[in-house]
Protein backbone atom coordinates (compact mmCIF):
# COMPACT_ATOMS: atom_id res chain seq x y z
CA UNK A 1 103.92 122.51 110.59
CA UNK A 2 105.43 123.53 114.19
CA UNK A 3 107.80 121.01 115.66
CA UNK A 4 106.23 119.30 118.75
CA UNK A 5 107.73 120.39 122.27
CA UNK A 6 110.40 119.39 123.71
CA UNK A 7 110.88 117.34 127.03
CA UNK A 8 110.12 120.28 129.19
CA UNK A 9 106.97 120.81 126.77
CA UNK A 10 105.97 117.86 124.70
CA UNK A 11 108.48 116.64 122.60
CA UNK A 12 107.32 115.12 118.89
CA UNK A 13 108.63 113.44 115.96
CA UNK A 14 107.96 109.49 115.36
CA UNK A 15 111.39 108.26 113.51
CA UNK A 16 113.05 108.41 110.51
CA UNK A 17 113.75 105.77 107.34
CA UNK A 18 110.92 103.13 108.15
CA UNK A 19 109.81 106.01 110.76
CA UNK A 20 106.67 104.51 109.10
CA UNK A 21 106.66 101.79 112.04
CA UNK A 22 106.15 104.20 114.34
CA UNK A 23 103.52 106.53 112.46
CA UNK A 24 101.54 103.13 111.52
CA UNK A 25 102.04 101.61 114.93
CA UNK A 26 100.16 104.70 116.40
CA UNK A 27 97.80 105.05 113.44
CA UNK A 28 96.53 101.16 113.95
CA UNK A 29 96.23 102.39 117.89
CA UNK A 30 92.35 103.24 116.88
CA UNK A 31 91.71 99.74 114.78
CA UNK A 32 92.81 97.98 117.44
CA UNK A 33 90.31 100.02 119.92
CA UNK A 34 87.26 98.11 118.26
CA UNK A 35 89.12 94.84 118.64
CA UNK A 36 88.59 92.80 121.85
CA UNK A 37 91.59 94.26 123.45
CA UNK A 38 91.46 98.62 123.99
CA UNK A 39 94.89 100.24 123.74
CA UNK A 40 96.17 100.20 127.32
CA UNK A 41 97.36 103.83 126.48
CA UNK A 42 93.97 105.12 126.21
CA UNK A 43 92.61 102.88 129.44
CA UNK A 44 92.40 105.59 131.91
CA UNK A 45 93.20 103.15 134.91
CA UNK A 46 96.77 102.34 132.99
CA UNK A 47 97.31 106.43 132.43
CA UNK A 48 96.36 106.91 136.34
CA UNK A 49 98.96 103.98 137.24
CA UNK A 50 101.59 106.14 134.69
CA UNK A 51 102.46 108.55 136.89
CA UNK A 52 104.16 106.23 139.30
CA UNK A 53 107.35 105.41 138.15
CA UNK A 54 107.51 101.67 136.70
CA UNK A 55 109.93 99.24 138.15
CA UNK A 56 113.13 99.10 135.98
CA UNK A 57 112.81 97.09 132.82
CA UNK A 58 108.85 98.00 132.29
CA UNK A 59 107.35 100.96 130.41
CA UNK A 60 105.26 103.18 131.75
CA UNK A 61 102.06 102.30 129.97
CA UNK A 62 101.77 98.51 128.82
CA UNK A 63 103.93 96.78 131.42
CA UNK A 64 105.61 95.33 129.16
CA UNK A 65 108.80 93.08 130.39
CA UNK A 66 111.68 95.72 127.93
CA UNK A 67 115.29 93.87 128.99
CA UNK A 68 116.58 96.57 126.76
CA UNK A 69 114.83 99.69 127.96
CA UNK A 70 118.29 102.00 128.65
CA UNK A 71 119.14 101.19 124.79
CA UNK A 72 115.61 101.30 123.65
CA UNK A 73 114.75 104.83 125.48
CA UNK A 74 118.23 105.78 123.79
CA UNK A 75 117.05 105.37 119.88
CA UNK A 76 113.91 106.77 120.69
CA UNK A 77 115.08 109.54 121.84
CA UNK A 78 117.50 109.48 118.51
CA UNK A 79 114.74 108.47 116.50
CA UNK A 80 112.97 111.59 117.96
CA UNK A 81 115.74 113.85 117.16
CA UNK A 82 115.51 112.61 113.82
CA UNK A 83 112.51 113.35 112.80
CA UNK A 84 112.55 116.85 114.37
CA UNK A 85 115.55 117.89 112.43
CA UNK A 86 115.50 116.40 109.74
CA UNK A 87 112.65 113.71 108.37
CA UNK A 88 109.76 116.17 109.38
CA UNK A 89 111.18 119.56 107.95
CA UNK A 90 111.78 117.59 104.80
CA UNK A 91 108.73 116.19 104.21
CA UNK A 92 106.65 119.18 104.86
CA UNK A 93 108.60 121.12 102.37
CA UNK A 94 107.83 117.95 99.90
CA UNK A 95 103.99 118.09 101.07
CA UNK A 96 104.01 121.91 100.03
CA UNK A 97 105.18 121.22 96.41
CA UNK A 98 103.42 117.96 95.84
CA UNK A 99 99.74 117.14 95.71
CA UNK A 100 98.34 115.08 98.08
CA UNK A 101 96.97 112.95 95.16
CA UNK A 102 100.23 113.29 93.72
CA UNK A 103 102.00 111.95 97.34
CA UNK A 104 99.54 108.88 97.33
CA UNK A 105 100.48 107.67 94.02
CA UNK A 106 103.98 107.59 94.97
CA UNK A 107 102.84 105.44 98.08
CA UNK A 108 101.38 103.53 95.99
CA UNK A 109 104.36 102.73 93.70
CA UNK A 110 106.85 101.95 96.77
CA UNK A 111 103.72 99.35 98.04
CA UNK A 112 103.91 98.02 94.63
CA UNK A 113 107.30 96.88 95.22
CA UNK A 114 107.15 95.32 97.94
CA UNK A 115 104.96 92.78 96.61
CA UNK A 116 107.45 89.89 96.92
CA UNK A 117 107.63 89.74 100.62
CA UNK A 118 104.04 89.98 100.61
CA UNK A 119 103.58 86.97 98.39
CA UNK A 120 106.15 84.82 99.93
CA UNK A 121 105.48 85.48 103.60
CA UNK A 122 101.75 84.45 102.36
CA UNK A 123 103.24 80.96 100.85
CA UNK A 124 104.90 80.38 103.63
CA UNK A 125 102.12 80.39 105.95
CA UNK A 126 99.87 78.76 102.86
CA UNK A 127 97.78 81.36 102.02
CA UNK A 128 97.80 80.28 98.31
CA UNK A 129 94.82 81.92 97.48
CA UNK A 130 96.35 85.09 99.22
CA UNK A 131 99.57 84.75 97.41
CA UNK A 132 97.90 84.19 94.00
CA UNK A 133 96.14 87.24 94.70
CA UNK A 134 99.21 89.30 95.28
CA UNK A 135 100.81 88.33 91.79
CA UNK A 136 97.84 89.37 90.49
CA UNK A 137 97.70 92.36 91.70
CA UNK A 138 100.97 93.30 90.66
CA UNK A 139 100.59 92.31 87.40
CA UNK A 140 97.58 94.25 87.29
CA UNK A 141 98.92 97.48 89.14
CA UNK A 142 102.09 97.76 87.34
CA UNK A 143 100.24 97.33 84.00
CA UNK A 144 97.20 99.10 84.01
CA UNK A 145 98.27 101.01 87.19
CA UNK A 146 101.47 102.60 85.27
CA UNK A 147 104.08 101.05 87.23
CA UNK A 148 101.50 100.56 90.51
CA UNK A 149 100.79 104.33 90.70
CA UNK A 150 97.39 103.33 90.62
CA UNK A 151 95.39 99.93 92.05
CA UNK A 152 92.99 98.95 89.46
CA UNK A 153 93.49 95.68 90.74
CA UNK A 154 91.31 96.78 94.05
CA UNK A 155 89.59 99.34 92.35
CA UNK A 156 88.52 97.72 88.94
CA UNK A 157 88.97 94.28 90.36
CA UNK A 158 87.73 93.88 93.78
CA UNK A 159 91.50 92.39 94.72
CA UNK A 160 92.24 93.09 98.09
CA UNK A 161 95.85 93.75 99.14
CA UNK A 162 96.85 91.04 101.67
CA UNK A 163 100.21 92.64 103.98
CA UNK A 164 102.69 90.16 105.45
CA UNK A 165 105.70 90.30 106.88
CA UNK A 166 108.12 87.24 107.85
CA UNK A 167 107.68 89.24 111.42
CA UNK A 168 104.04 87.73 111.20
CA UNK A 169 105.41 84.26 109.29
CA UNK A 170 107.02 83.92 113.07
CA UNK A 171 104.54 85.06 115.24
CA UNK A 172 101.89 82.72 113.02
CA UNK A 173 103.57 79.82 113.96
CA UNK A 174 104.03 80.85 117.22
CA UNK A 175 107.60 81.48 117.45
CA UNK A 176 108.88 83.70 120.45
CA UNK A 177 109.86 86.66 118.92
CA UNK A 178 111.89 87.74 121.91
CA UNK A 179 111.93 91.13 123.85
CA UNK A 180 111.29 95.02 122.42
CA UNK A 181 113.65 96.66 120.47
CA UNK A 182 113.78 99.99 119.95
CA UNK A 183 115.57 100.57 116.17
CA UNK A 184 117.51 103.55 115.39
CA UNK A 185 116.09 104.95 111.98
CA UNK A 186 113.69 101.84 111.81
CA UNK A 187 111.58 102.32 114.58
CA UNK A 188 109.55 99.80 117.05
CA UNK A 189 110.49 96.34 116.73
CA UNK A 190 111.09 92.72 118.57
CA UNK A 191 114.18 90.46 118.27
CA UNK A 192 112.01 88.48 115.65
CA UNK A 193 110.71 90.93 113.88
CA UNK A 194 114.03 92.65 113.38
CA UNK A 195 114.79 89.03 111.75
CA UNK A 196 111.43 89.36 109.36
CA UNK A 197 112.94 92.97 108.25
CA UNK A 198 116.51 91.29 107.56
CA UNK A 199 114.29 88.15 105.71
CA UNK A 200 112.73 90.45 103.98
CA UNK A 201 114.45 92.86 102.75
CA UNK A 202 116.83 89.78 101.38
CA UNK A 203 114.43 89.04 98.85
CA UNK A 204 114.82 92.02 96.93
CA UNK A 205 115.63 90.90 93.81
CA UNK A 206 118.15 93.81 93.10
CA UNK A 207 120.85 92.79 95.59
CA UNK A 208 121.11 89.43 93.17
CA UNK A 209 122.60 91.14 90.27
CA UNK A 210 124.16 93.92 91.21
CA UNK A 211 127.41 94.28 93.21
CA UNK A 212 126.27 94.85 97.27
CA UNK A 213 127.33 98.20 97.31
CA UNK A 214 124.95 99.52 94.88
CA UNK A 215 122.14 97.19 95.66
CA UNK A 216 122.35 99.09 99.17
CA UNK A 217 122.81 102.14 97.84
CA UNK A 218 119.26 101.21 95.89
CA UNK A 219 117.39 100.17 98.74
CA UNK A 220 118.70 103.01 100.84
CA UNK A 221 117.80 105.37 98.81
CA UNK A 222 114.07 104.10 98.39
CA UNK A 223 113.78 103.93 102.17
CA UNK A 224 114.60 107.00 102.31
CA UNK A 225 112.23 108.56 99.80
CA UNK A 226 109.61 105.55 101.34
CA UNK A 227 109.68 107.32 104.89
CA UNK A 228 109.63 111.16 103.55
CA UNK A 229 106.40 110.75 101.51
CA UNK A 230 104.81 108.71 104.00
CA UNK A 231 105.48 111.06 106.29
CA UNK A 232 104.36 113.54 104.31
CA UNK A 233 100.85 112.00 104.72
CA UNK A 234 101.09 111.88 107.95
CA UNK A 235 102.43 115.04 109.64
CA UNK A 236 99.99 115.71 112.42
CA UNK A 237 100.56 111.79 113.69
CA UNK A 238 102.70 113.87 116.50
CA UNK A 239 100.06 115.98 117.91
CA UNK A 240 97.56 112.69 117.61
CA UNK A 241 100.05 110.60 119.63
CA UNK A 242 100.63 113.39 122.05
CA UNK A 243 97.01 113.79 122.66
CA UNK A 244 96.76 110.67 124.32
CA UNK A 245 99.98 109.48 125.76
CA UNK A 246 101.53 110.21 129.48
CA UNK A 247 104.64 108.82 127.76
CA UNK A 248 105.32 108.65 124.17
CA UNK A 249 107.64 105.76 124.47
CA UNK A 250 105.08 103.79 126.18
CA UNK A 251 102.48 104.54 124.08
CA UNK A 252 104.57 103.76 120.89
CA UNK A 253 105.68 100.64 122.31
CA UNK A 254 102.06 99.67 123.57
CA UNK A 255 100.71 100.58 120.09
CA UNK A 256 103.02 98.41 118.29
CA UNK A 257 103.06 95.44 120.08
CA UNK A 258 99.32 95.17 119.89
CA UNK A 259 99.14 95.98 116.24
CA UNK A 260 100.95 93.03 115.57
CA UNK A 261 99.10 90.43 118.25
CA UNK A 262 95.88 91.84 115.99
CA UNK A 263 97.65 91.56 112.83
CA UNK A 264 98.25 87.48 113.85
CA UNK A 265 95.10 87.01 114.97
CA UNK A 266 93.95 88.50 111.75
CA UNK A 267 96.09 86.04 109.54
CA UNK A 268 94.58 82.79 112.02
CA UNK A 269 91.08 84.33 111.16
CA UNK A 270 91.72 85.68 107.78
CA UNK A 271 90.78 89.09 108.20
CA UNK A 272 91.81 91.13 105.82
């Protein structure tokens, strides 16, 4: 695949380690055009008012309030860079040795662990029924799914994966989650939801019994492989995101910030 162009062109890339937020963020962009709100990046009156330049502190498509814009249009432009150099080259040279079939499987595996968060975030908003069904489905998937390579448990079973986030556990209960933040390496996120993502990632059970150092090495490392072959799946996400956006910040930022407002209302109506 050709790297996207550049500022003077149009420049590509979504982010590296968790550059997942950004690729999903954009890929839920359609979802959320059948919900009750369209994406304002695709409303042509918003892409019309995008060519005048936004008071300081907005973005030029949602009009958003982003406190943190100078730092946020910093990592994305890092993020960018990233991905360009390094995430994007690497996982199309992993997409040309390994199957797609092959690629999904392995998706399927790092989703498999993650089923704690999933579960808990679910107790916590009392979901039993929801959390119940994740245990099962790991039990299932890393059984009969070799080590959740495989989901039998939807397949076979009819047991329908239910994400969460502690992000969400906030925004459920109606927490501010405070302004946008732009991540370096992990993409879109909020005050709050940076929170969820340090929540979360302290209950992997690793970092409990083995010294820190190699516990982050661990988790590092998985990230790292995590982002690659999801990327992998998803290398023409540039050219889709460029299609539509005036300004790839805004877009990205509009994108994820109505993902998760569906996401919530999703959880109140249990959607799944």
């Amino acid at each position: 695949m050709t790297s996207c162009p550049k500022p003077a062109e149009k420049r590509g890339g979504l982010s590296l380690i968790l550059t997942a937020s950004i690729v999903a963020a954009l890929a839920y962009a359609a979802p959320a055009m059948s919900q009750d709100v369209a994406p304002l990046t695709l409303n042509p009156a918003t892409q019309q008012a995008a060519a005048v330049n936004p008071p300081p502190g907005e973005n030029n498509q949602g009009g958003y309030a982003d406190p943190l814009a100078p730092f946020n249009e910093k990592m994305f432009t890092f993020n960018l860079k990233v991905d360009d150099w390094v995430l994007r080259p690497v996982a199309s040279g992993y997409a040309s040795i390994a199957p797609e079939q092959v690629r999904e499987s392995v998706g399927n595996f790092f989703d498999n662990t993650r089923f704690i968060p999933r579960f808990a975030n679910n107790l916590f908003q009392l979901k039993v029924a929801e959390a119940g069904g994740e245990v099962a489905r790991f039990g299932i998937n890393t059984t009969l799914g070799v080590v959740g390579l495989f989901d039998p448990a939807d397949k076979w079973f009819g047991l329908k994966k239910h994400p969460n986030d502690f992000g969400l556990t906030i925004r459920y209960y109606d927490v501010p989650t405070g302004p946008y933040v732009m991540l370096p390496f992990f993409g879109p996120s909020t005050i709050g939801d940076t929170v969820g993502l340090v929540a979360d990632g302290a209950m992997d059970p690793i970092s409990y019994f083995v010294p820190w150092y190699v516990a982050l090495s661990v988790a590092s490392g998985r990230r790292i492989a995590e982002a690659v072959n999801y990327r992998s799946l998803h290398l023409n996400q540039c050219e889709e995101a460029d299609r539509y956006a005036i300004d790839l910040y805004g877009a990205v930022q509009d994108a994820y910030l109505q993902t998760r407002v569906h996401q919530v209302k999703d959880l109140h109506e249990e959607r799944w």
